[in-house]
C-alpha atoms as a PDB file:
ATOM      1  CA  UNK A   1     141.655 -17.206 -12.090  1.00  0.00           C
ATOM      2  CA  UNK A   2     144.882 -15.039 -11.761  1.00  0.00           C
ATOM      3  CA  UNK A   3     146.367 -17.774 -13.845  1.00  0.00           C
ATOM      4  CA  UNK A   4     143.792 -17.725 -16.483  1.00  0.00           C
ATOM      5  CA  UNK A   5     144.422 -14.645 -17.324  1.00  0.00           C
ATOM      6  CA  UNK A   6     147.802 -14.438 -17.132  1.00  0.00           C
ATOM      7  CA  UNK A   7     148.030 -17.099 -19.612  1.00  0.00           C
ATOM      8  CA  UNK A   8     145.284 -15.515 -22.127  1.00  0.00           C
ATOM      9  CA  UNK A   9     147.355 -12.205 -22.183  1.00  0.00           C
ATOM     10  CA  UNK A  10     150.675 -13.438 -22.742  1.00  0.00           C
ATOM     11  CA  UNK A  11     149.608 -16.525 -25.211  1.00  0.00           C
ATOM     12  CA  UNK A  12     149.990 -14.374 -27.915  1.00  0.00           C
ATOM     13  CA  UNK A  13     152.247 -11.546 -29.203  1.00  0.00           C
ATOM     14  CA  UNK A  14     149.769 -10.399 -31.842  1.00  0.00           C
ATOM     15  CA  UNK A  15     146.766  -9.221 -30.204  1.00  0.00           C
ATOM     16  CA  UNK A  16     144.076  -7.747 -32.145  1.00  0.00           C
ATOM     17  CA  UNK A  17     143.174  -4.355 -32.058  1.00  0.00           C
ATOM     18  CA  UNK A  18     140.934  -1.957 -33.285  1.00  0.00           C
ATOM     19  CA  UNK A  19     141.824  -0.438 -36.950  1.00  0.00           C
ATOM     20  CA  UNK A  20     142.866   3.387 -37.367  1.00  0.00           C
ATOM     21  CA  UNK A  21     144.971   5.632 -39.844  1.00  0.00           C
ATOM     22  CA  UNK A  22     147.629   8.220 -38.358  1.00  0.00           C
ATOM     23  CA  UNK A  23     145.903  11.554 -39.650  1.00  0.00           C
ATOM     24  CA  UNK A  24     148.774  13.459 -38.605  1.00  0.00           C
ATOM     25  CA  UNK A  25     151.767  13.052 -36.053  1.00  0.00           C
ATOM     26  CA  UNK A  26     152.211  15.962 -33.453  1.00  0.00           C
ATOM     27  CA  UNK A  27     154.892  16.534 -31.062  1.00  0.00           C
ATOM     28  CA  UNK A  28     154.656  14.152 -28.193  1.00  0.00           C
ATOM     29  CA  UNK A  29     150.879  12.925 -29.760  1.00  0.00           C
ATOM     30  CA  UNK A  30     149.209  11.665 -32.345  1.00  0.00           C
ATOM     31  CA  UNK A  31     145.983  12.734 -34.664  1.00  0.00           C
ATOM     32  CA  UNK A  32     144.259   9.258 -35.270  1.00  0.00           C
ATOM     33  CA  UNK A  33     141.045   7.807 -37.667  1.00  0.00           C
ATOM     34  CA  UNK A  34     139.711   4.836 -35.681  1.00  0.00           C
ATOM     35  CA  UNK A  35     137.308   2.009 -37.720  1.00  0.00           C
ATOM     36  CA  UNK A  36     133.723   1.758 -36.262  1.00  0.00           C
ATOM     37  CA  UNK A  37     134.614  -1.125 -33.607  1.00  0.00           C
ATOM     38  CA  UNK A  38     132.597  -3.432 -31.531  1.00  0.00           C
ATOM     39  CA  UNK A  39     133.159  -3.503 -28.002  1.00  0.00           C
ATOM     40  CA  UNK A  40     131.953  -5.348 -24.905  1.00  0.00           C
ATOM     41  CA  UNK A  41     130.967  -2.876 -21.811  1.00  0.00           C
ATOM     42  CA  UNK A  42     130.496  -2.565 -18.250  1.00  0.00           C
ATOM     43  CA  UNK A  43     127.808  -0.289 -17.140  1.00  0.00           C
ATOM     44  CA  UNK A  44     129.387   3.106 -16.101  1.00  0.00           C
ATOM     45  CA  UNK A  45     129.955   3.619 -12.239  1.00  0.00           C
ATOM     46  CA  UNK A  46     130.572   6.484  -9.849  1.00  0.00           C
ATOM     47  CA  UNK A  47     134.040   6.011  -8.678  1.00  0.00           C
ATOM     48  CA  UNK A  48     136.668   8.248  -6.624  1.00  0.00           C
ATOM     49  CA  UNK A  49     139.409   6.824  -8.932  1.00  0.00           C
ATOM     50  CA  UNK A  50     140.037   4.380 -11.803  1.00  0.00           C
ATOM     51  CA  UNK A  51     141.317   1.570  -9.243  1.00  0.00           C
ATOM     52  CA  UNK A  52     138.328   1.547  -7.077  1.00  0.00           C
ATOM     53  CA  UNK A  53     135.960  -0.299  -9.377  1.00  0.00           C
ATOM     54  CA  UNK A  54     138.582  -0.763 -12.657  1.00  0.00           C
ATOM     55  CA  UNK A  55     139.170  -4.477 -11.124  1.00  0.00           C
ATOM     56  CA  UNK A  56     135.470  -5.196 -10.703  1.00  0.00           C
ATOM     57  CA  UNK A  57     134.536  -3.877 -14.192  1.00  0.00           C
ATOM     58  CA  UNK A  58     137.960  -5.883 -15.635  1.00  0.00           C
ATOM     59  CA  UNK A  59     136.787  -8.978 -14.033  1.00  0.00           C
ATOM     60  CA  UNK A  60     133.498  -9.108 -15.094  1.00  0.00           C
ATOM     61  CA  UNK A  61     134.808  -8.566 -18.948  1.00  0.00           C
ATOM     62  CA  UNK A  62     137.234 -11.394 -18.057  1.00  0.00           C
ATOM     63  CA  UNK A  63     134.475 -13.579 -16.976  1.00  0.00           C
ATOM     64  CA  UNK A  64     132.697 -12.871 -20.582  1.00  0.00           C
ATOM     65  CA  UNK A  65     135.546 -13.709 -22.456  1.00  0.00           C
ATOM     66  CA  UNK A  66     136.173 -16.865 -20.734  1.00  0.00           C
ATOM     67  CA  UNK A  67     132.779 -18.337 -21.731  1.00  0.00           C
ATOM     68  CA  UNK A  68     130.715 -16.606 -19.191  1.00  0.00           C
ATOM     69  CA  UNK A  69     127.914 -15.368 -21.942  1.00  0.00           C
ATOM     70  CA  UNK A  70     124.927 -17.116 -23.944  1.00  0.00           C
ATOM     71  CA  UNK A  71     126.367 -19.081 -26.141  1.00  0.00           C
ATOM     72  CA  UNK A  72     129.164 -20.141 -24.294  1.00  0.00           C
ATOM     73  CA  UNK A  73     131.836 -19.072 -26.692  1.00  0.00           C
ATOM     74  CA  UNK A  74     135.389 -18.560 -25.699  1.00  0.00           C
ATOM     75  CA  UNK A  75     137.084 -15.300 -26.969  1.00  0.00           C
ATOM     76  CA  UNK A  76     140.639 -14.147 -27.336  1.00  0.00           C
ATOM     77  CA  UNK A  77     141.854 -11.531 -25.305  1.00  0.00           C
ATOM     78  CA  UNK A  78     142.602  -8.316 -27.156  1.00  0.00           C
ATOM     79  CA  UNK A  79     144.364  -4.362 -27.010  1.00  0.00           C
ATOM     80  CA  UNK A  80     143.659  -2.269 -25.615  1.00  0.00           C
ATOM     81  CA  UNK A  81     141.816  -2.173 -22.824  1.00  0.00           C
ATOM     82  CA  UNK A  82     140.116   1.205 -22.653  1.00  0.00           C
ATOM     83  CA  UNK A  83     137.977   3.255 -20.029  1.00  0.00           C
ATOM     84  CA  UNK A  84     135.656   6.244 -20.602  1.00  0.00           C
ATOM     85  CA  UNK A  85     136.530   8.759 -17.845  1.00  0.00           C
ATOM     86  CA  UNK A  86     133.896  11.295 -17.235  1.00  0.00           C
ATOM     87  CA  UNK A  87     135.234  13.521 -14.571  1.00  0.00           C
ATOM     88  CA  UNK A  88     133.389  14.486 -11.863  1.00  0.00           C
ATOM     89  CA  UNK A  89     132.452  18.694 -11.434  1.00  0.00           C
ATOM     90  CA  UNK A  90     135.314  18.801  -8.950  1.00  0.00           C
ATOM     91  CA  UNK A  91     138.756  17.445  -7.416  1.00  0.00           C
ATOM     92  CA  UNK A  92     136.272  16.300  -4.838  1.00  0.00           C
ATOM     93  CA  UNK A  93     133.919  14.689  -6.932  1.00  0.00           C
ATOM     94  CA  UNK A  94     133.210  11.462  -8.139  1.00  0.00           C
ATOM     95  CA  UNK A  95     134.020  10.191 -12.025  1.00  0.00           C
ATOM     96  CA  UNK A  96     132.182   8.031 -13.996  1.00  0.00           C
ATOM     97  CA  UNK A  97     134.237   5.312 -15.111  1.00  0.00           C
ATOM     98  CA  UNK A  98     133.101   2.634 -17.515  1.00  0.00           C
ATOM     99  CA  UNK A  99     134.994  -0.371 -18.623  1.00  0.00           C
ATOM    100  CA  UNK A 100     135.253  -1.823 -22.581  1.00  0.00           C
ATOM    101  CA  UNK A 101     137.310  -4.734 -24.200  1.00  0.00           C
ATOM    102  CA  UNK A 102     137.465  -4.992 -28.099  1.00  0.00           C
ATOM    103  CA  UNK A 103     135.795  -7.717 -29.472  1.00  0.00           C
ATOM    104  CA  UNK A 104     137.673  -9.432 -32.135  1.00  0.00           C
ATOM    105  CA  UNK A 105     136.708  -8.745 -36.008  1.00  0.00           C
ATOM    106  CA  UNK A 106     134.866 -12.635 -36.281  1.00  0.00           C
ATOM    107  CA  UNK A 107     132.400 -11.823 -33.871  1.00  0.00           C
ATOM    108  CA  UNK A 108     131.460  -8.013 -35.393  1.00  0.00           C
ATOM    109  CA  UNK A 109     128.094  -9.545 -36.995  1.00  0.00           C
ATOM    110  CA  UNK A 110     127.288 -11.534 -34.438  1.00  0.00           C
ATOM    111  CA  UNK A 111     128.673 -10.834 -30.755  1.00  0.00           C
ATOM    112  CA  UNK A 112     127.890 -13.320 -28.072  1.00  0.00           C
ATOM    113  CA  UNK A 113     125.430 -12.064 -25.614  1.00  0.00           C
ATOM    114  CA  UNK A 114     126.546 -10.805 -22.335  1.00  0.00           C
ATOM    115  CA  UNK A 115     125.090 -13.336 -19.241  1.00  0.00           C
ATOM    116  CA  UNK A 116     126.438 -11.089 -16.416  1.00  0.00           C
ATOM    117  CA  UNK A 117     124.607  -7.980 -15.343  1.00  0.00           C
ATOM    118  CA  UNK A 118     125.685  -4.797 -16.507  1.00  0.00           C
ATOM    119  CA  UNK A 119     127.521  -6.243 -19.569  1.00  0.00           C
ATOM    120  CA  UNK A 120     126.495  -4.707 -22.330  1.00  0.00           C
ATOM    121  CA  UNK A 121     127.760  -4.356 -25.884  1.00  0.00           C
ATOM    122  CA  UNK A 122     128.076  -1.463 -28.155  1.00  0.00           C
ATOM    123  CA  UNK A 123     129.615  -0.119 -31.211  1.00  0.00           C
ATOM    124  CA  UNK A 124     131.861   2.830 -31.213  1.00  0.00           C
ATOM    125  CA  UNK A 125     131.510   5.254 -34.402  1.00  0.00           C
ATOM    126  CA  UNK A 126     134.257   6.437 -36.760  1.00  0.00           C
ATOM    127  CA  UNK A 127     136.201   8.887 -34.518  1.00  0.00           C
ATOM    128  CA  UNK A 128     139.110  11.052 -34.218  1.00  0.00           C
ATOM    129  CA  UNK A 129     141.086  10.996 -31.560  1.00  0.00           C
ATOM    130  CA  UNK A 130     144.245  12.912 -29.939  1.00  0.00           C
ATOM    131  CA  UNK A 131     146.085  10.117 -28.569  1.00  0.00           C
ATOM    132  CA  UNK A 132     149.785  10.024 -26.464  1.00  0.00           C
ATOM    133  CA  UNK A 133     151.678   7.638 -25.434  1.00  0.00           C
ATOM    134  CA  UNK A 134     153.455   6.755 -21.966  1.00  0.00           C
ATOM    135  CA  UNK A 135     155.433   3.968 -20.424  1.00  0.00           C
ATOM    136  CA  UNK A 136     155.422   2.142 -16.612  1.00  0.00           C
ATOM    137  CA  UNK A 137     152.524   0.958 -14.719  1.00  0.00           C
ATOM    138  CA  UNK A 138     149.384   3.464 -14.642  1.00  0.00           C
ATOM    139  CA  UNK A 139     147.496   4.682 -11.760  1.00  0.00           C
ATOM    140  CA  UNK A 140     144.929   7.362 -11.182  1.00  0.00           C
ATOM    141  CA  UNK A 141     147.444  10.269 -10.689  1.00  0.00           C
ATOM    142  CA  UNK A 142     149.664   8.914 -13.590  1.00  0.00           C
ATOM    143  CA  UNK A 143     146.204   9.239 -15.792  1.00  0.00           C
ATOM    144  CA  UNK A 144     145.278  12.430 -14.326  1.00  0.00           C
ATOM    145  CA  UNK A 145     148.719  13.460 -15.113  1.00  0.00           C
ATOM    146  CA  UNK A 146     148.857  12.754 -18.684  1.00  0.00           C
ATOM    147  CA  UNK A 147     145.398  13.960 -19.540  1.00  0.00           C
ATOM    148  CA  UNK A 148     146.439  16.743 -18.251  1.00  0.00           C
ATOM    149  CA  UNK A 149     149.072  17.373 -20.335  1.00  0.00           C
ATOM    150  CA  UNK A 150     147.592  16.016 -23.957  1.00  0.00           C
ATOM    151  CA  UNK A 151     144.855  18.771 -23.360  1.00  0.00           C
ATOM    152  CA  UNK A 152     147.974  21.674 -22.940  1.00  0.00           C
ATOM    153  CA  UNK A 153     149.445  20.627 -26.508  1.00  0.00           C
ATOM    154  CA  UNK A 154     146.097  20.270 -28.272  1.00  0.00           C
ATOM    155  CA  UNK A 155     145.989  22.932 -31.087  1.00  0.00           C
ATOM    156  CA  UNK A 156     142.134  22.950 -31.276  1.00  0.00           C
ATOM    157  CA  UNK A 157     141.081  22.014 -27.405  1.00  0.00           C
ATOM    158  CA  UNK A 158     137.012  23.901 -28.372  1.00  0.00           C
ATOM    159  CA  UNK A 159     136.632  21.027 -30.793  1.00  0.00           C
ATOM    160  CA  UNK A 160     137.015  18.071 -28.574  1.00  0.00           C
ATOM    161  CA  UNK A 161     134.536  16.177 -26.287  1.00  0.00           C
ATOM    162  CA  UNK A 162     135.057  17.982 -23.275  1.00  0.00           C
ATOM    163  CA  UNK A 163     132.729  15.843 -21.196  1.00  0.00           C
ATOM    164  CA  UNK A 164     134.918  12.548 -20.886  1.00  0.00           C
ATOM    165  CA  UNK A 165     138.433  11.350 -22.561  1.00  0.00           C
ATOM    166  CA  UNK A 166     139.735   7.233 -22.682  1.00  0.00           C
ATOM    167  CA  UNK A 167     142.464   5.655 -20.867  1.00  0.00           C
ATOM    168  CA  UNK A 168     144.374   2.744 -22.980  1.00  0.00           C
ATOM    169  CA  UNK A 169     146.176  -0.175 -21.346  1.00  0.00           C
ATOM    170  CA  UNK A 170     148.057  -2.363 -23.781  1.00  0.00           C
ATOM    171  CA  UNK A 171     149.933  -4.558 -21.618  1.00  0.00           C
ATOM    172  CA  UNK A 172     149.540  -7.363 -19.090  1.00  0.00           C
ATOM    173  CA  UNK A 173     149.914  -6.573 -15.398  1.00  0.00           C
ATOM    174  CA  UNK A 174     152.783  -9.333 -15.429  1.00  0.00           C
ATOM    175  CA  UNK A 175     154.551  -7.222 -18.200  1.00  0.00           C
ATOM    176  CA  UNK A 176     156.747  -5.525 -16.130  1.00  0.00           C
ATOM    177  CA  UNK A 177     159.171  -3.632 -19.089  1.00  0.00           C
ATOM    178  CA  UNK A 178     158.281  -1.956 -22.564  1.00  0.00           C
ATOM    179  CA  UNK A 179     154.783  -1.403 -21.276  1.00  0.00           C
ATOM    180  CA  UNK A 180     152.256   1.341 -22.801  1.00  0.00           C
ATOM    181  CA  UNK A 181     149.537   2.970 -21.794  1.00  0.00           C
ATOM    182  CA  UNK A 182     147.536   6.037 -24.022  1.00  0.00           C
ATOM    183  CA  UNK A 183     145.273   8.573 -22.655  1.00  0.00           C
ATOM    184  CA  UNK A 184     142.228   9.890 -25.828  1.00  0.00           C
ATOM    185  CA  UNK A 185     140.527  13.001 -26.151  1.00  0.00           C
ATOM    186  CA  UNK A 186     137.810  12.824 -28.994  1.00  0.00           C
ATOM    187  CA  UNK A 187     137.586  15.142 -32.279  1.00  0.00           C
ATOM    188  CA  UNK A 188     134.059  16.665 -32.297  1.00  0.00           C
ATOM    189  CA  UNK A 189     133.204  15.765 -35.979  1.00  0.00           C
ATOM    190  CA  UNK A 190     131.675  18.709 -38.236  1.00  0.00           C
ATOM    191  CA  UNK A 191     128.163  17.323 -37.604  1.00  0.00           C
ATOM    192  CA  UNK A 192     128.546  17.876 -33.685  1.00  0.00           C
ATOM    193  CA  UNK A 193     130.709  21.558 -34.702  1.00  0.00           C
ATOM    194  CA  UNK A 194     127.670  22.381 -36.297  1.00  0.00           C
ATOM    195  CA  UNK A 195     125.317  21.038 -33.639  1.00  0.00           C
ATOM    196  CA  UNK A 196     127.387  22.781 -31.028  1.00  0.00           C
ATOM    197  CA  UNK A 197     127.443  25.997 -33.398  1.00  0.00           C
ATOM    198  CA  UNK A 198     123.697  26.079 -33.933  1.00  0.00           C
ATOM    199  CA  UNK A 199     122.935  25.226 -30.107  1.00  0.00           C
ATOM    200  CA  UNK A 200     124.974  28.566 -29.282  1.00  0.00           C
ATOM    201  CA  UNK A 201     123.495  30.577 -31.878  1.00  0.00           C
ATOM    202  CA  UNK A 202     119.992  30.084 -30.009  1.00  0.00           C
ATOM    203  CA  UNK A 203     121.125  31.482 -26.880  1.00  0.00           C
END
């Protein structure tokens, strides 16, 4: 299998990706318009770190790609591969970590259906997103790390989803130079300001 997938991530130099416009470039980040975008799921699990079930959730993705759904169908591999980090209440607690590859623009109408349990597909909603940018192979405290640091240089930190923020990984593992990785933190859109605004006004 190891080979499989080595060979589906490096058979191809142009991956695709999900669409977006650069709303505005920051010091050491970027402002960002992603395209609604279709993406295939793992269920979300409890998990001390993003290693402890990332390779379970990967593999089961993997498995889907390769042919492993209803109809059978084969599907390019494609950037990034993101996670949905919802941290836990405390350093001590678990996150919820949940798994998603892009599915390429052909199959937007018509996805093939997961087979495996606890594949799902969804589709993400315009969004704005705080995004930067870092190099060398990722782990939990390299995440950590970054997030951390995005959320300091944010000019507007009350108007982002403060419940969860994405990991990005853009390169195989056998990539071993020029690699990049991205941490997310999500724009609250006006609707959800006002939402939020209203829901505060009540109390």
């Amino acid at each position: 299998m190891f080979k499989a997938i080595r060979a589906n991530l490096i058979s191809s130099s142009i991956l695709d990706c999900p669409k977006y416009t650069v709303v505005k470039e920051h010091e050491g980040f970027e402002e960002r318009r992603y395209e609604p975008s279709v993406w295939t799921s793992v269920d979300s699990q409890k998990s001390m770190g993003l290693k402890e079930n990332g390779s379970d959730q990967f593999f089961k993705l993997f498995r889907y790609i390769q042919g492993k759904n209803v109809e059978e169908q084969k599907i390019e591999m494609t950037i990034p591969v993101i996670r949905k980090v919802e941290p836990g209440p405390g350093p001590a607690c678990e996150s919820s970590v949940n798994t998603s590859f892009f599915v390429p623009p052909e199959f937007h109408d018509k996805p093939p259906q997961p087979k495996e349990e606890g594949v799902h597909t969804q589709t993400l909603p315009t969004m704005t997103v705080y995004a930067s940018s870092f190099g060398g192979y990722a782990n939990d405290e390299s995440w950590l790390k970054e997030s951390q640091k995005l959320a300091e240089k944010i000019p507007d930190p009350e108007n982002i989803q403060q419940g969860f923020f994405y990991v990005a990984a853009y390169n195989s593992p056998w990539q071993f130079f020029n690699r990049t990785n991205e941490v997310w933190f999500v724009k609250l859109d006006q609707s959800e300001e006002s939402n939020q605004t209203a829901e505060m006004a009540k109390e």
